[in-house]
PDB file of N, CA and C in Angstrom:
ATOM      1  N   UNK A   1     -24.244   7.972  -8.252  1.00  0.00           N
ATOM      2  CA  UNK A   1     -23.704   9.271  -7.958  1.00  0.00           C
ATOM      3  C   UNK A   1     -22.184   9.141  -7.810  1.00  0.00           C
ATOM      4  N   UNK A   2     -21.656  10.466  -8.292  1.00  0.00           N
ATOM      5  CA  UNK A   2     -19.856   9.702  -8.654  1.00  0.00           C
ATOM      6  C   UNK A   2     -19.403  10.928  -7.289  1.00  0.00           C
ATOM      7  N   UNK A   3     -18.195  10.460  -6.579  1.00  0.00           N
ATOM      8  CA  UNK A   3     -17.578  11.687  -5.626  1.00  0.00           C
ATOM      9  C   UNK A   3     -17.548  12.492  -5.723  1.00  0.00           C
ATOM     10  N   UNK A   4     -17.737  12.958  -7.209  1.00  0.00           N
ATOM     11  CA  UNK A   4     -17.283  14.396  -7.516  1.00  0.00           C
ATOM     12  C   UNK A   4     -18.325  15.310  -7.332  1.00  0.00           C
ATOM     13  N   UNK A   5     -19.268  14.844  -7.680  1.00  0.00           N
ATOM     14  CA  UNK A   5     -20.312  15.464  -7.331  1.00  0.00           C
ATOM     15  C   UNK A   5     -21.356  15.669  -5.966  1.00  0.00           C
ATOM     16  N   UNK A   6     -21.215  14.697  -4.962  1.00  0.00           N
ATOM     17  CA  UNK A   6     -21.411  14.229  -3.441  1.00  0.00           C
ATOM     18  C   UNK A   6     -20.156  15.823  -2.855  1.00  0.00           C
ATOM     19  N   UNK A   7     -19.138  15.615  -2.792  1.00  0.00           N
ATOM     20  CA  UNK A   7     -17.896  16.490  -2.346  1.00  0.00           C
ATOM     21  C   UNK A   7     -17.064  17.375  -2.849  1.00  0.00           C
ATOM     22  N   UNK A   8     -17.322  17.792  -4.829  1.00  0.00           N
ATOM     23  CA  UNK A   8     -16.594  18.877  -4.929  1.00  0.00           C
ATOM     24  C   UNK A   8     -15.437  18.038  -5.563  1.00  0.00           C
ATOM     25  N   UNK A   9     -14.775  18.991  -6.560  1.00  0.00           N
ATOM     26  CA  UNK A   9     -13.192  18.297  -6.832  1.00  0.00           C
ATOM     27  C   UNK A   9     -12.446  18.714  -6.093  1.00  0.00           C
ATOM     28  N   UNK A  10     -11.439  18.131  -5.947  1.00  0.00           N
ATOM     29  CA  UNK A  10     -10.276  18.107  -5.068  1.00  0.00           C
ATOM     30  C   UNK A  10     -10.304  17.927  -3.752  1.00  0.00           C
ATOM     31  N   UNK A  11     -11.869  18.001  -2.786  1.00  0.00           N
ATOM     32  CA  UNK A  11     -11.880  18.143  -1.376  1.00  0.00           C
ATOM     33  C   UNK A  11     -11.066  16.962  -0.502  1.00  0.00           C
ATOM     34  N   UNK A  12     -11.012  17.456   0.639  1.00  0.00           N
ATOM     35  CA  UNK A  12      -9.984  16.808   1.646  1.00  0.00           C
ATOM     36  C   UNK A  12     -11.084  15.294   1.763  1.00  0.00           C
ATOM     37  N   UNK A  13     -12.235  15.490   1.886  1.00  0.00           N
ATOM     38  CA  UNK A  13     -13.423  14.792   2.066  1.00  0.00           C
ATOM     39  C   UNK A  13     -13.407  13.234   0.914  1.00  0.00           C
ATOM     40  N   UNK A  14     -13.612  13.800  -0.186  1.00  0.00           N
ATOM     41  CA  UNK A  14     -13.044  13.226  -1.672  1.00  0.00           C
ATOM     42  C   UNK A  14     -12.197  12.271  -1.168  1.00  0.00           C
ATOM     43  N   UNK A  15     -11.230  13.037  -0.590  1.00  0.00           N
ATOM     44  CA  UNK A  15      -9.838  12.066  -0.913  1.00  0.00           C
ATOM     45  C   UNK A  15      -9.764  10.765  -0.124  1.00  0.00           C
ATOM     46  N   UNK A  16     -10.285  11.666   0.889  1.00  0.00           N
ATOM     47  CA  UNK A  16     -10.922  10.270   2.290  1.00  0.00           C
ATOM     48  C   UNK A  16     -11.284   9.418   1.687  1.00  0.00           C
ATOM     49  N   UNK A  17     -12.541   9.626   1.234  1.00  0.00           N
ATOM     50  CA  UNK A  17     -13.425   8.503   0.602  1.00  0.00           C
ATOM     51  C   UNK A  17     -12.725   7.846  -0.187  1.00  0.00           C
ATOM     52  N   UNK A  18     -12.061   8.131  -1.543  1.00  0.00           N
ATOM     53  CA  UNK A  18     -11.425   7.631  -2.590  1.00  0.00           C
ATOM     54  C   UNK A  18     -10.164   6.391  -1.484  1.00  0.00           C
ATOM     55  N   UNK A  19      -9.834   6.803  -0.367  1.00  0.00           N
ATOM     56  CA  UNK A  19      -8.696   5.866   0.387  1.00  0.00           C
ATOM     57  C   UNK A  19      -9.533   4.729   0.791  1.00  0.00           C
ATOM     58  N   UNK A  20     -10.602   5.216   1.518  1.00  0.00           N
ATOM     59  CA  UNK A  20     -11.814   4.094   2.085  1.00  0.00           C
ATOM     60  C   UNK A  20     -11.962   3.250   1.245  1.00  0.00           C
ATOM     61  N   UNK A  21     -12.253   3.945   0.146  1.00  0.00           N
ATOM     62  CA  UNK A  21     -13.156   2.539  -1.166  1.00  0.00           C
ATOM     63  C   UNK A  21     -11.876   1.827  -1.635  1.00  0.00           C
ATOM     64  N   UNK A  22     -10.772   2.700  -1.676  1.00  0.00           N
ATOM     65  CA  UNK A  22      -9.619   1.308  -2.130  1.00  0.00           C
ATOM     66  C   UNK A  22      -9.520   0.727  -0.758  1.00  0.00           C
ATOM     67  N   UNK A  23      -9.178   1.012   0.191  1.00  0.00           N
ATOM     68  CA  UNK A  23      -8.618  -0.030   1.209  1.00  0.00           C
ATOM     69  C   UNK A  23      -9.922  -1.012   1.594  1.00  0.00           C
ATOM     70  N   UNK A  24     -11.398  -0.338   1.278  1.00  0.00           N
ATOM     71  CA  UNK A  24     -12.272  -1.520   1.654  1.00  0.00           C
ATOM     72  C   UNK A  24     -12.244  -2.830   0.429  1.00  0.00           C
ATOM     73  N   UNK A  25     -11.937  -2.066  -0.629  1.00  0.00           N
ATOM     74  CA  UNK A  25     -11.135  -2.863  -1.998  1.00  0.00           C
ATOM     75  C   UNK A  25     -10.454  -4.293  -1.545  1.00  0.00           C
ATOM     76  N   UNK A  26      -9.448  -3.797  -1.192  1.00  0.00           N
ATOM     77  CA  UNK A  26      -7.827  -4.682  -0.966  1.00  0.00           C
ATOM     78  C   UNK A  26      -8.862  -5.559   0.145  1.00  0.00           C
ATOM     79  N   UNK A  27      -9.270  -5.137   0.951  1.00  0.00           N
ATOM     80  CA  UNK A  27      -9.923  -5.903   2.387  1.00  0.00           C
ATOM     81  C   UNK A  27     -10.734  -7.028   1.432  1.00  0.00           C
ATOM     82  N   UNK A  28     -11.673  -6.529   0.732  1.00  0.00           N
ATOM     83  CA  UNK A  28     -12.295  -7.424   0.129  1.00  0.00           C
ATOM     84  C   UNK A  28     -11.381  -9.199  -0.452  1.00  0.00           C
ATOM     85  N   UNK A  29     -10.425  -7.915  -1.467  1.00  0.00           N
ATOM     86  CA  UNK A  29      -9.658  -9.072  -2.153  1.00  0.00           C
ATOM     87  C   UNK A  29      -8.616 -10.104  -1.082  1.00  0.00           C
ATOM     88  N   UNK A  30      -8.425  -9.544   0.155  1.00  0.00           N
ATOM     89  CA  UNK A  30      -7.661 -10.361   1.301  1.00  0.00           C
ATOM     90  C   UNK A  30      -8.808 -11.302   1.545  1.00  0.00           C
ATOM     91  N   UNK A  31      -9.834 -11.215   2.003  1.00  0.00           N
ATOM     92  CA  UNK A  31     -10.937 -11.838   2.429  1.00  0.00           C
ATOM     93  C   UNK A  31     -11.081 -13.101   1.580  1.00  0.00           C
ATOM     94  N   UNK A  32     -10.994 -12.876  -0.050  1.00  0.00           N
ATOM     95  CA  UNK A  32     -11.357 -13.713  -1.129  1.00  0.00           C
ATOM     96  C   UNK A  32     -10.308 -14.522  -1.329  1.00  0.00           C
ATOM     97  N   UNK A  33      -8.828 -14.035  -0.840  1.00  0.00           N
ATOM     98  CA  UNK A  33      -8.052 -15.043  -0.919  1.00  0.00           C
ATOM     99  C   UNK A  33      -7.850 -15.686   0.100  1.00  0.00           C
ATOM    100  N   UNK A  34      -7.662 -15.514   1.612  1.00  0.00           N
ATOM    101  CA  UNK A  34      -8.028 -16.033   2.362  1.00  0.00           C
ATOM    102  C   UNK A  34      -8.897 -17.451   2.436  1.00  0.00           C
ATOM    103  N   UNK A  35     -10.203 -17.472   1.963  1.00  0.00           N
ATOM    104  CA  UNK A  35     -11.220 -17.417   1.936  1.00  0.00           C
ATOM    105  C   UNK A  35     -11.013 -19.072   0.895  1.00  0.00           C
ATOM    106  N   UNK A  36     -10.773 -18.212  -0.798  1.00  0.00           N
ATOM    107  CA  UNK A  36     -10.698 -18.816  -1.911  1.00  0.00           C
ATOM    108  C   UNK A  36      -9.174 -19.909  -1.043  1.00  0.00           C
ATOM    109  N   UNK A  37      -8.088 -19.731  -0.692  1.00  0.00           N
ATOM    110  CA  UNK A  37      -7.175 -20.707  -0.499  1.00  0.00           C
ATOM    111  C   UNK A  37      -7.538 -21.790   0.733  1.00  0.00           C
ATOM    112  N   UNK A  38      -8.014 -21.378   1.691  1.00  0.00           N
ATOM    113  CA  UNK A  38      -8.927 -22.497   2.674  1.00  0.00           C
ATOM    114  C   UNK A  38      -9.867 -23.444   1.814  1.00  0.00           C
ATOM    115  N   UNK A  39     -10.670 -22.872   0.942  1.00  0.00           N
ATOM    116  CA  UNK A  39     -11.560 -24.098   0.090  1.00  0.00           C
ATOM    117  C   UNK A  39     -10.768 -24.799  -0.417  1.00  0.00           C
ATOM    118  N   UNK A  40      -9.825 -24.158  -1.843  1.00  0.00           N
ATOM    119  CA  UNK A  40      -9.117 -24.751  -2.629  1.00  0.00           C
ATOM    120  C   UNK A  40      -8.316 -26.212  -2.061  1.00  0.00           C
ATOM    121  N   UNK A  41      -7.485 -25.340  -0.376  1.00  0.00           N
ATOM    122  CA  UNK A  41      -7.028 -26.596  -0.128  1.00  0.00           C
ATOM    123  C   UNK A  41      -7.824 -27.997   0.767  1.00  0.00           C
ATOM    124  N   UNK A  42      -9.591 -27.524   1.102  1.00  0.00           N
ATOM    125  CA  UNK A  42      -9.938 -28.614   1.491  1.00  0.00           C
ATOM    126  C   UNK A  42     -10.766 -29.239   0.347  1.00  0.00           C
ATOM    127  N   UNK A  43     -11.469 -28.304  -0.601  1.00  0.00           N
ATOM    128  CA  UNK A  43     -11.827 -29.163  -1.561  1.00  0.00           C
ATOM    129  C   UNK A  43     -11.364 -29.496  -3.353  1.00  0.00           C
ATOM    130  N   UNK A  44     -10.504 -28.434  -3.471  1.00  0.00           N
ATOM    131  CA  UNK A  44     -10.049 -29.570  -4.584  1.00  0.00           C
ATOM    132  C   UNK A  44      -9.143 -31.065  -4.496  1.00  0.00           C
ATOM    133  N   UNK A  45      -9.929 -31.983  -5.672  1.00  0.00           N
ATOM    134  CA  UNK A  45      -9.275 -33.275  -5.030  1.00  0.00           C
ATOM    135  C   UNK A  45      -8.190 -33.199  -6.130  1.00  0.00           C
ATOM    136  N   UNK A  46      -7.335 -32.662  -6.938  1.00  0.00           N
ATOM    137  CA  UNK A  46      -6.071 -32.604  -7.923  1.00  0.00           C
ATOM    138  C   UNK A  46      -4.543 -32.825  -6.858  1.00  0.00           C
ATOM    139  N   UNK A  47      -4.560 -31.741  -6.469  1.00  0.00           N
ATOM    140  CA  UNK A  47      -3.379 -32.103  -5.410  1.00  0.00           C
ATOM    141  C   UNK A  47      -3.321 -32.886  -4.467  1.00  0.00           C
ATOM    142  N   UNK A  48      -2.375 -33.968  -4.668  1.00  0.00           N
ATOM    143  CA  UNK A  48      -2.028 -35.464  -3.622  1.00  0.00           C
ATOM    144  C   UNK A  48      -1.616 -34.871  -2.688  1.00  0.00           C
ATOM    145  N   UNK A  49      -1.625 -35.395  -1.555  1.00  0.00           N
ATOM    146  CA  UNK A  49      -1.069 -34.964  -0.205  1.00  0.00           C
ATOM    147  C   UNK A  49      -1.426 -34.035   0.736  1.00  0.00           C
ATOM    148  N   UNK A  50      -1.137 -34.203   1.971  1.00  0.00           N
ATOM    149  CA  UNK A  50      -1.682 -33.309   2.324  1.00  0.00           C
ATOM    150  C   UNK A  50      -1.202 -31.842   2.858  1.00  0.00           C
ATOM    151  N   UNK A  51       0.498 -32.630   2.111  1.00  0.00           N
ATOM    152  CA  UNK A  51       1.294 -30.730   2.223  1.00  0.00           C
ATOM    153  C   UNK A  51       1.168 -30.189   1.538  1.00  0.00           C
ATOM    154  N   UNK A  52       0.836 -30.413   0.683  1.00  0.00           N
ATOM    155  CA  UNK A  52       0.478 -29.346  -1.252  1.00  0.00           C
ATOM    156  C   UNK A  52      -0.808 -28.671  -0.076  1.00  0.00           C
ATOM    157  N   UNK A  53      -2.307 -29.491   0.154  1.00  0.00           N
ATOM    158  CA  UNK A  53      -3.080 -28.940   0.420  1.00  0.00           C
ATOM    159  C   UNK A  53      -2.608 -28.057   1.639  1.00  0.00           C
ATOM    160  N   UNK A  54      -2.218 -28.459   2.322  1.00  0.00           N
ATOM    161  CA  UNK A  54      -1.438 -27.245   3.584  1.00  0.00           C
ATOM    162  C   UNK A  54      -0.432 -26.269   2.739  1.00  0.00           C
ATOM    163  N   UNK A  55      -0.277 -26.310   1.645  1.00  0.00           N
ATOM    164  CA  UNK A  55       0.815 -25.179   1.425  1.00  0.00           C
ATOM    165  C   UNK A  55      -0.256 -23.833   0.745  1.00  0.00           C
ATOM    166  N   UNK A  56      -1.607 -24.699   0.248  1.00  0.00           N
ATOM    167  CA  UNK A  56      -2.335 -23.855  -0.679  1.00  0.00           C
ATOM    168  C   UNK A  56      -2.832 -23.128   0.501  1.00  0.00           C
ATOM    169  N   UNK A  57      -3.300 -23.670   1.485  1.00  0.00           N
ATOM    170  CA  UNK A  57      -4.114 -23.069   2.357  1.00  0.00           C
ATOM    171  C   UNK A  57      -3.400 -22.089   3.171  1.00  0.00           C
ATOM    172  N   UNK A  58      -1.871 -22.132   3.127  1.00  0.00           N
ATOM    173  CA  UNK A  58      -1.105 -21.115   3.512  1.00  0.00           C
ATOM    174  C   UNK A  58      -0.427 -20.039   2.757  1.00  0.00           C
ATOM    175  N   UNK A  59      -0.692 -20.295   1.455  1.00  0.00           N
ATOM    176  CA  UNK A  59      -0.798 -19.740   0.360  1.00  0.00           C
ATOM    177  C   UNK A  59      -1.957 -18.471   0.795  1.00  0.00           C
ATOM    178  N   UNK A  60      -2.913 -19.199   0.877  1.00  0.00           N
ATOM    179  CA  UNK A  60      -4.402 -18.253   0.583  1.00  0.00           C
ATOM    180  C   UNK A  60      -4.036 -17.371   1.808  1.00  0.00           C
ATOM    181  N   UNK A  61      -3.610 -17.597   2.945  1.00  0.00           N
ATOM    182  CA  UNK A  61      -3.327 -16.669   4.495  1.00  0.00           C
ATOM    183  C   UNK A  61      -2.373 -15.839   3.767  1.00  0.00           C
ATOM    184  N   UNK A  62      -1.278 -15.958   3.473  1.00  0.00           N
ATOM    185  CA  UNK A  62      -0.191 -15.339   3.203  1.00  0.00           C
ATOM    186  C   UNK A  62      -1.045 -13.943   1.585  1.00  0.00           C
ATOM    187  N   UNK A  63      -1.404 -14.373   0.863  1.00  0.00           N
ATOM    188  CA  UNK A  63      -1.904 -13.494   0.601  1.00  0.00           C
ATOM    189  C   UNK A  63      -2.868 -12.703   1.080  1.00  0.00           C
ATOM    190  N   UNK A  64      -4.076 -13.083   1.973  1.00  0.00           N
ATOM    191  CA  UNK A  64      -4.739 -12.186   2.282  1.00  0.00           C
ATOM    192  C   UNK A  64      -4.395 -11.454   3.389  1.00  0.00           C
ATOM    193  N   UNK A  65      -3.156 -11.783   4.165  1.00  0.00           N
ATOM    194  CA  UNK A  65      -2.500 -10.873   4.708  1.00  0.00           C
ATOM    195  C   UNK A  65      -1.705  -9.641   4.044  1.00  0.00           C
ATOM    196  N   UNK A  66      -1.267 -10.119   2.788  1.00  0.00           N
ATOM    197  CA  UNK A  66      -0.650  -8.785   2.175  1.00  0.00           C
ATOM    198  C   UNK A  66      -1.266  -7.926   1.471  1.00  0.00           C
ATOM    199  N   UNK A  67      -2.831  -8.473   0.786  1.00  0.00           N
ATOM    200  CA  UNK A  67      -3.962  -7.553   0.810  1.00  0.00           C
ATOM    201  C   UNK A  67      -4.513  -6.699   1.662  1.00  0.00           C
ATOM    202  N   UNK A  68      -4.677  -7.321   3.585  1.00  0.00           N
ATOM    203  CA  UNK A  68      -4.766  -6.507   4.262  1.00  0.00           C
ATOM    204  C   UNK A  68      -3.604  -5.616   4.992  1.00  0.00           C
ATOM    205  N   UNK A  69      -2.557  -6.089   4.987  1.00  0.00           N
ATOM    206  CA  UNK A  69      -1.472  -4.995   5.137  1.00  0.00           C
ATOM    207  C   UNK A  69      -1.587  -3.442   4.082  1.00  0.00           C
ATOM    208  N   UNK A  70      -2.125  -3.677   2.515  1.00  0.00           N
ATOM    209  CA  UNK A  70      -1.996  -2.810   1.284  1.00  0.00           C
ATOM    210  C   UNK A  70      -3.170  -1.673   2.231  1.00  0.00           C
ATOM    211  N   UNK A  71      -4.385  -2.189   2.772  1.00  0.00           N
ATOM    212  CA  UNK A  71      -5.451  -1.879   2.883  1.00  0.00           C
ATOM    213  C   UNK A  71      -5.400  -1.344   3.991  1.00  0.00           C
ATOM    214  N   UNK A  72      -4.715  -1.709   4.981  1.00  0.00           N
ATOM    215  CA  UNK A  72      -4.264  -1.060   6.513  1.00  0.00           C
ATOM    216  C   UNK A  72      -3.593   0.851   6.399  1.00  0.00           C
ATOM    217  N   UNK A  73      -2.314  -0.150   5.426  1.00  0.00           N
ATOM    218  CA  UNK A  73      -1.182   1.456   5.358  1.00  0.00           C
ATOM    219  C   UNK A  73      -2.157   2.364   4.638  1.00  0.00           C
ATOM    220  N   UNK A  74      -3.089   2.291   3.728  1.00  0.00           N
ATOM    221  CA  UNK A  74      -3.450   2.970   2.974  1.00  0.00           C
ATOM    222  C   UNK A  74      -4.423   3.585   3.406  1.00  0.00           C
ATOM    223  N   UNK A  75      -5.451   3.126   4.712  1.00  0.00           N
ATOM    224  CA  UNK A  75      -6.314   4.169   5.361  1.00  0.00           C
ATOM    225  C   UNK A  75      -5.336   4.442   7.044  1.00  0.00           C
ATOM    226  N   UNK A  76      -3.855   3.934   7.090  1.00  0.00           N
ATOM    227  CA  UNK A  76      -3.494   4.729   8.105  1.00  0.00           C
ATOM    228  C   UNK A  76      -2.845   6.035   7.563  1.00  0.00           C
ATOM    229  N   UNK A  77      -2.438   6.092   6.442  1.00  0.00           N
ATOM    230  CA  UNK A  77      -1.891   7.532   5.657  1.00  0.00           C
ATOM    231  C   UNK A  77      -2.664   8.735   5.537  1.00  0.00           C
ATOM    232  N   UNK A  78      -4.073   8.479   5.949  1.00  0.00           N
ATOM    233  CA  UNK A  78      -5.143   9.199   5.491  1.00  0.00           C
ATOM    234  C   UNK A  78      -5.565   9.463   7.539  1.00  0.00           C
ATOM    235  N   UNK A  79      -5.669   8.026   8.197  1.00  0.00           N
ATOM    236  CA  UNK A  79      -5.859   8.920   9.336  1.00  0.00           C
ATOM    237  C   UNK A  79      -7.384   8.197   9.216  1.00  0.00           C
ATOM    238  N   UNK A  80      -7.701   7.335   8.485  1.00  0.00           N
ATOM    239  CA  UNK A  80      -8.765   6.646   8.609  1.00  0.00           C
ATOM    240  C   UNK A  80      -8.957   5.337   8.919  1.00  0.00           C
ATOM    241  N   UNK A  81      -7.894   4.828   9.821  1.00  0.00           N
ATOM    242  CA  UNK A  81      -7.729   3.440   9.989  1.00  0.00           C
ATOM    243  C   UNK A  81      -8.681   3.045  11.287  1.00  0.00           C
ATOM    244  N   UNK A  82      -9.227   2.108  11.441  1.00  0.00           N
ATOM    245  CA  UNK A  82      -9.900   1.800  12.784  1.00  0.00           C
ATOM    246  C   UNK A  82      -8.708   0.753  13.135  1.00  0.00           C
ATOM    247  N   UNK A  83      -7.865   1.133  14.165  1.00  0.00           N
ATOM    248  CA  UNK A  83      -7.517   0.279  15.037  1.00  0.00           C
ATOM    249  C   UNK A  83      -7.804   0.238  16.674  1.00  0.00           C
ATOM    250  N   UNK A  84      -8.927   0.934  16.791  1.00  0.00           N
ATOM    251  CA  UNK A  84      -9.501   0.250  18.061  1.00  0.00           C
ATOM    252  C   UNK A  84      -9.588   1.493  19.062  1.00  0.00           C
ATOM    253  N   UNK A  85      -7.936   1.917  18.576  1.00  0.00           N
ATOM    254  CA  UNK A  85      -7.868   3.165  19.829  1.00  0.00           C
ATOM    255  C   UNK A  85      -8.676   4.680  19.335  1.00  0.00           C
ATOM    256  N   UNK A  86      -9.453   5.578  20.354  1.00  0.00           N
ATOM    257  CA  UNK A  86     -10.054   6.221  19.912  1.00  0.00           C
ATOM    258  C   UNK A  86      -9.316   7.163  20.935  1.00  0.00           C
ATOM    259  N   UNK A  87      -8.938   8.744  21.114  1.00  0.00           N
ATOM    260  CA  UNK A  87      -8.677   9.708  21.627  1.00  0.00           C
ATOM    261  C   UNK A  87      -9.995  10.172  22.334  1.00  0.00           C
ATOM    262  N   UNK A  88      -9.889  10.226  23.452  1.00  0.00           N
ATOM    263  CA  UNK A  88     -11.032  10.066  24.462  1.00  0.00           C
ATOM    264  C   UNK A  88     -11.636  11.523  24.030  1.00  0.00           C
ATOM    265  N   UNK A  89     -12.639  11.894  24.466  1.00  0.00           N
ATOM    266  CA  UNK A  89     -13.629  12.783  23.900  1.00  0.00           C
ATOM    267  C   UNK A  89     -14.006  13.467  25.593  1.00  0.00           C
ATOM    268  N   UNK A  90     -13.634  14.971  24.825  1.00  0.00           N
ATOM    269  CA  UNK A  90     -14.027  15.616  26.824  1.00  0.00           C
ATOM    270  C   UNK A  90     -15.507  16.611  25.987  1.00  0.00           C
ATOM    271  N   UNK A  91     -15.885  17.023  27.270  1.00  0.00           N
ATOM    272  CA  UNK A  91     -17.385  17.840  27.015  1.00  0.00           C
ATOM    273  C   UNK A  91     -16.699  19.315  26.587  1.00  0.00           C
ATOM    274  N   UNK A  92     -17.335  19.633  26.166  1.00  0.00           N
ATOM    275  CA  UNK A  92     -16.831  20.854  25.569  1.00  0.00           C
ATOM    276  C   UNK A  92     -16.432  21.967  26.376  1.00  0.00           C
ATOM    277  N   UNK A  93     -15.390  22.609  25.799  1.00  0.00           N
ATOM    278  CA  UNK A  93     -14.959  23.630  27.026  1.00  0.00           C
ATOM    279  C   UNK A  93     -13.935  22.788  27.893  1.00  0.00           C
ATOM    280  N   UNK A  94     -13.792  21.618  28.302  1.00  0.00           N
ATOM    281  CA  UNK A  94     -12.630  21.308  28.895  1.00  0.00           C
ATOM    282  C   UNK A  94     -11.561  20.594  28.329  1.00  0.00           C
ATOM    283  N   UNK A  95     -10.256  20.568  28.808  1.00  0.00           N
ATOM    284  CA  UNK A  95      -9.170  20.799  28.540  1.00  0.00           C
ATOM    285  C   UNK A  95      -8.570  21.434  27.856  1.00  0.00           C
ATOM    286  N   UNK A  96      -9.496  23.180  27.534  1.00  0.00           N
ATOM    287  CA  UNK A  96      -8.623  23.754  27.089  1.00  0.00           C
ATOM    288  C   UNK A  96      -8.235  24.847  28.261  1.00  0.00           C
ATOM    289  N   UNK A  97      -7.337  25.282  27.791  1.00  0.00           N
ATOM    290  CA  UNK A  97      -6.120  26.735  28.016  1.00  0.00           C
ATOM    291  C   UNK A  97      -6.752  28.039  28.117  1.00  0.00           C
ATOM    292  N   UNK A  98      -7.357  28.524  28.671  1.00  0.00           N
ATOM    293  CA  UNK A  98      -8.338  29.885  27.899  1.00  0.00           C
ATOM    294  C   UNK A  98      -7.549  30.797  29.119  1.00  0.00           C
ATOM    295  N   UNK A  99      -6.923  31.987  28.709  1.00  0.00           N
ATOM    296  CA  UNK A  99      -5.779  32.549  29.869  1.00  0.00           C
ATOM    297  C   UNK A  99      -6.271  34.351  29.336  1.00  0.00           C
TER     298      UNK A  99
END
C-alpha cells in the first residue's frame, strides 16, 4: 500500500510519514556504518597496525554520527523527533482560560 492512498495527496499526515521513513532511513544507514566500521576494524586482517584499525573504527563512528545527525534535523523540522521530553498532558478542561 503506497501513502498516497493510506492519507490522500498532499496531507499534513503524508508528509509526516514521508520524514519518518527517511529519517528511520539515515538511522538505519548510521547504524550500518557504525556497525560495518567496528567489524571492519576488528576483523579485517589487510590493515597492519593497530592505528589504521583504530582510525577505521573511528571512521565507522564518525559516519554514523552524521547519518544520525541527517536523521535527527529531519524529524525535528517536522516536530517528530523523540527526544525524550514530552509536554506534560493535563485532564481535560484544565489549564484553560474560559472567561
Amino acid at each position: 500500500m503506497r501513502l498516497e492512498d493510506h492519507f490522500g495527496n498532499g496531507s499534513i499526515l503524508q508528509r509526516k510519514e514521508r520524514v519518518k521513513l527517511a529519517a528511520s532511513f539515515w538511522n538505519n544507514i548510521g547504524a550500518g556504518m557504525v556497525i560495518g566500521g567496528m567489524a571492519a576494524a576488528f576483523f579485517l586482517d589487510k590493515p597492519e597496525g593497530t592505528w589504521t584499525k583504530i582510525g577505521i573504527a573511528i571512521a565507522g563512528l564518525a559516519l554514523g554520527w552524521v547519518c544520525y545527525s541527517i536523521a535527527y534535523s529531519a524529524s525535528r523540522a517536522t516536530g517528530t523527533a523523540q527526544d525524550g521530553r514530552q509536554r506534560p498532558r493535563t485532564p481535560r478542561g484544565e489549564g484553560i482560560d474560559r472567561k
